[in-house]
C-alpha atoms as a PDB file:
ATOM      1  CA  UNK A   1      93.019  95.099 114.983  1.00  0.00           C
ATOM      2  CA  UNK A   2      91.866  98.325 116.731  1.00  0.00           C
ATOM      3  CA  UNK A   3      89.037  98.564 119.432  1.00  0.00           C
ATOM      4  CA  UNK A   4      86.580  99.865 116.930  1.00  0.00           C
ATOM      5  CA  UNK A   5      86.938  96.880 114.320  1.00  0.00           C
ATOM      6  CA  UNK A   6      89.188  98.744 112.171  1.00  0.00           C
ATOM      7  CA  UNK A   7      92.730  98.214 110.624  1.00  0.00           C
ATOM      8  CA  UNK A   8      95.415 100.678 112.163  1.00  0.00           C
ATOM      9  CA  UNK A   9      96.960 102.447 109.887  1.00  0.00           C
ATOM     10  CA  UNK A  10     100.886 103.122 110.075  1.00  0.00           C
ATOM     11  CA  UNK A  11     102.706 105.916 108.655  1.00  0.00           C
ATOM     12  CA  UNK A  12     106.209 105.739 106.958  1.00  0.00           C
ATOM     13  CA  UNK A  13     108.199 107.441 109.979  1.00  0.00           C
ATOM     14  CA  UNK A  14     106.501 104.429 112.368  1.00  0.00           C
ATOM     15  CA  UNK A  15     107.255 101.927 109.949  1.00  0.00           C
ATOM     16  CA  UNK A  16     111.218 102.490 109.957  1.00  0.00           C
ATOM     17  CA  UNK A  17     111.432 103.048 113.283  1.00  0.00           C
ATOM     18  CA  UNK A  18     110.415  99.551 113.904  1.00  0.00           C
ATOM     19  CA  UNK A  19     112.291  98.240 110.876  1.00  0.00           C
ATOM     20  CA  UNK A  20     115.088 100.088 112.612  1.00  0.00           C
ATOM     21  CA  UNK A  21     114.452  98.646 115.918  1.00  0.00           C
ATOM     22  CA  UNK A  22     113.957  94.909 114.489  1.00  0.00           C
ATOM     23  CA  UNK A  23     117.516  95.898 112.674  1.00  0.00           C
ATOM     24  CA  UNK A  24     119.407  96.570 115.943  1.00  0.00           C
ATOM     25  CA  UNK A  25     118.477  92.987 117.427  1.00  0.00           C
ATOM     26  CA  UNK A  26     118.640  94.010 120.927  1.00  0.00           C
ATOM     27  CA  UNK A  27     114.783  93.648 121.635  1.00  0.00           C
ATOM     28  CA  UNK A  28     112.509  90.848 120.464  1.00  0.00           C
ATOM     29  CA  UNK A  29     109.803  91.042 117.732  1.00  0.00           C
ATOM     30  CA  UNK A  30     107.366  90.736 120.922  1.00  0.00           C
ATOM     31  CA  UNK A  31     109.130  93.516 122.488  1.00  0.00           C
ATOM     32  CA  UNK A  32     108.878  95.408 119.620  1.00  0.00           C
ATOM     33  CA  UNK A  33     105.808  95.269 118.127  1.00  0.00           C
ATOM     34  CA  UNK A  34     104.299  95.860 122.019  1.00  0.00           C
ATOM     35  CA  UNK A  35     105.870  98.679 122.107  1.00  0.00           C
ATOM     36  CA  UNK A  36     104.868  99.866 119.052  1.00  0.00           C
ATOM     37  CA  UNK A  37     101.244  98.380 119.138  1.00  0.00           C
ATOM     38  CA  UNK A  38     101.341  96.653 115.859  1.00  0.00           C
ATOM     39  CA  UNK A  39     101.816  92.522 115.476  1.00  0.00           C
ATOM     40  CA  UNK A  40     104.905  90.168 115.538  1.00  0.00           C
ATOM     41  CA  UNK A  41     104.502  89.902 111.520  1.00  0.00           C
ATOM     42  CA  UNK A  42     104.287  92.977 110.588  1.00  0.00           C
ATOM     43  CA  UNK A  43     107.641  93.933 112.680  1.00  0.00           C
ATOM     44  CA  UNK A  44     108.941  90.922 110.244  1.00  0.00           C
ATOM     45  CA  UNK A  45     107.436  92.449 107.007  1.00  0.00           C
ATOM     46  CA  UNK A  46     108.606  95.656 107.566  1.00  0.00           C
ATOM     47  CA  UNK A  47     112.412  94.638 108.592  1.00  0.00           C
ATOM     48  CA  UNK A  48     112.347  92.235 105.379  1.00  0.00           C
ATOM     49  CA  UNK A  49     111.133  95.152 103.497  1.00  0.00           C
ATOM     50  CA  UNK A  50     114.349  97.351 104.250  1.00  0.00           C
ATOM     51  CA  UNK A  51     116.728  94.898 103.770  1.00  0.00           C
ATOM     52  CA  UNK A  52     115.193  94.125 100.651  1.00  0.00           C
ATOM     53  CA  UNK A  53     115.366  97.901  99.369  1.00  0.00           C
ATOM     54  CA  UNK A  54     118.710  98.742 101.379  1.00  0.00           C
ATOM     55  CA  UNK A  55     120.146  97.933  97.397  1.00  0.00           C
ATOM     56  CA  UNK A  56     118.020  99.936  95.150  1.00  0.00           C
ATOM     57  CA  UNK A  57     119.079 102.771  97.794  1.00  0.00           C
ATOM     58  CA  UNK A  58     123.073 102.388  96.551  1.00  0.00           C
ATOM     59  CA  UNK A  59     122.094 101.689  93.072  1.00  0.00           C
ATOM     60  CA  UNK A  60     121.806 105.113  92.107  1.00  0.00           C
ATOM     61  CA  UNK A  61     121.710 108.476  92.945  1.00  0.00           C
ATOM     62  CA  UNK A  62     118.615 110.367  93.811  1.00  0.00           C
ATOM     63  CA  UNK A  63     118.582 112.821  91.212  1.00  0.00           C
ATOM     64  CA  UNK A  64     119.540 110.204  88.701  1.00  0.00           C
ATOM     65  CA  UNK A  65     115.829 108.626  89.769  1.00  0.00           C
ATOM     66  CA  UNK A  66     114.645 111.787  89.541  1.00  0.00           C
ATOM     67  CA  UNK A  67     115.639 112.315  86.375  1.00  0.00           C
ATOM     68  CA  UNK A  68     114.556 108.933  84.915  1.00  0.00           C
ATOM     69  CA  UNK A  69     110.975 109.727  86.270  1.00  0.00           C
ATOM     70  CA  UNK A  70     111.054 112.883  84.460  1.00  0.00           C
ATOM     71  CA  UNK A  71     112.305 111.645  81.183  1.00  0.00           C
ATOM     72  CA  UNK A  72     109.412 108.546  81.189  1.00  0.00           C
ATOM     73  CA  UNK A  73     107.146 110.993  81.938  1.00  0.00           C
ATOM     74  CA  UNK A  74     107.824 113.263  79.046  1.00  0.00           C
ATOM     75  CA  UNK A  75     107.991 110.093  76.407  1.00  0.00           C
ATOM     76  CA  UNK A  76     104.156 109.868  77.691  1.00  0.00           C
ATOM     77  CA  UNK A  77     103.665 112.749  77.051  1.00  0.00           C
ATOM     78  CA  UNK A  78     105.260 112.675  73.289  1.00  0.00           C
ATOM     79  CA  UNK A  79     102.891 109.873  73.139  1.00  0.00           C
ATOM     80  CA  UNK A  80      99.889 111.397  74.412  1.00  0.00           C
ATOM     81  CA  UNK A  81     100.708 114.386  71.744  1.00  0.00           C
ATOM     82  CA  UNK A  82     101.217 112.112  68.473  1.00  0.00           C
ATOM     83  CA  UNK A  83      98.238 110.423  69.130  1.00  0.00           C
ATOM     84  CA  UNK A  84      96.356 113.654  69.452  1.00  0.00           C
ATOM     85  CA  UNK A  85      98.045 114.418  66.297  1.00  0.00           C
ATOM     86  CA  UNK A  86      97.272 111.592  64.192  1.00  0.00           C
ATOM     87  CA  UNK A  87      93.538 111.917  65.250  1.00  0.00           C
ATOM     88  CA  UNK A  88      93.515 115.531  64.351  1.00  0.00           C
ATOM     89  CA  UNK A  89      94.626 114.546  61.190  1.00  0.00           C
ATOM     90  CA  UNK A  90      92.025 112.368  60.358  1.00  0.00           C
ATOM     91  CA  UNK A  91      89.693 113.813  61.906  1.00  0.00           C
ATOM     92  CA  UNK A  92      90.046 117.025  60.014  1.00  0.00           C
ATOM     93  CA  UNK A  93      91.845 115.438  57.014  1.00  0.00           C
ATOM     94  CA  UNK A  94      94.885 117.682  57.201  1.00  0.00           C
ATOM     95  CA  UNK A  95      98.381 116.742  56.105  1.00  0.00           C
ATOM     96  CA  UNK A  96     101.685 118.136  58.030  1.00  0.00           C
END
């Protein structure tokens, strides 16, 4: 914990670079997460946490991601928009 009570936070860029480091195996977790100024587990989590995604990375392209996001997104959206529809049309007791 920090001097002032409170949780340090760590961003993304700090994160890998001790995932990185814990990677490499030539320094101890101790060694690491003093140099870094964050605890023994959290080296750990971090390092378990890129292994575990080092698949999902391979699995498919980035703009293949990408591209699913978009396309989920836009069935919401379709969603949103036939809902709107139907309550429109009850609301106002049109027919289409």
């Amino acid at each position: 914990m920090a001097e002032n009570g409170k949780r340090r936070r760590f961003n993304a860029a700090v994160k890998a670079r001790v995932a990185i480091e814990a990677l490499r195996e030539q320094k101890t977790a101790a060694q690491i997460a003093s140099e870094f100024e964050c605890h023994t587990s959290q080296v750990a989590r971090w390092k378990k946490e890129v292994i575990e995604g080092l698949p999902r990375l391979f699995a498919t392209r980035v703009g293949e991601r990408s591209e699913d996001r978009m396309i989920a997104s836009l069935y919401e959206q379709i969603g949103r928009l036939k809902m709107e529809l139907e309550w429109f049309k009850k609301k106002f007791g049109a027919s289409a």
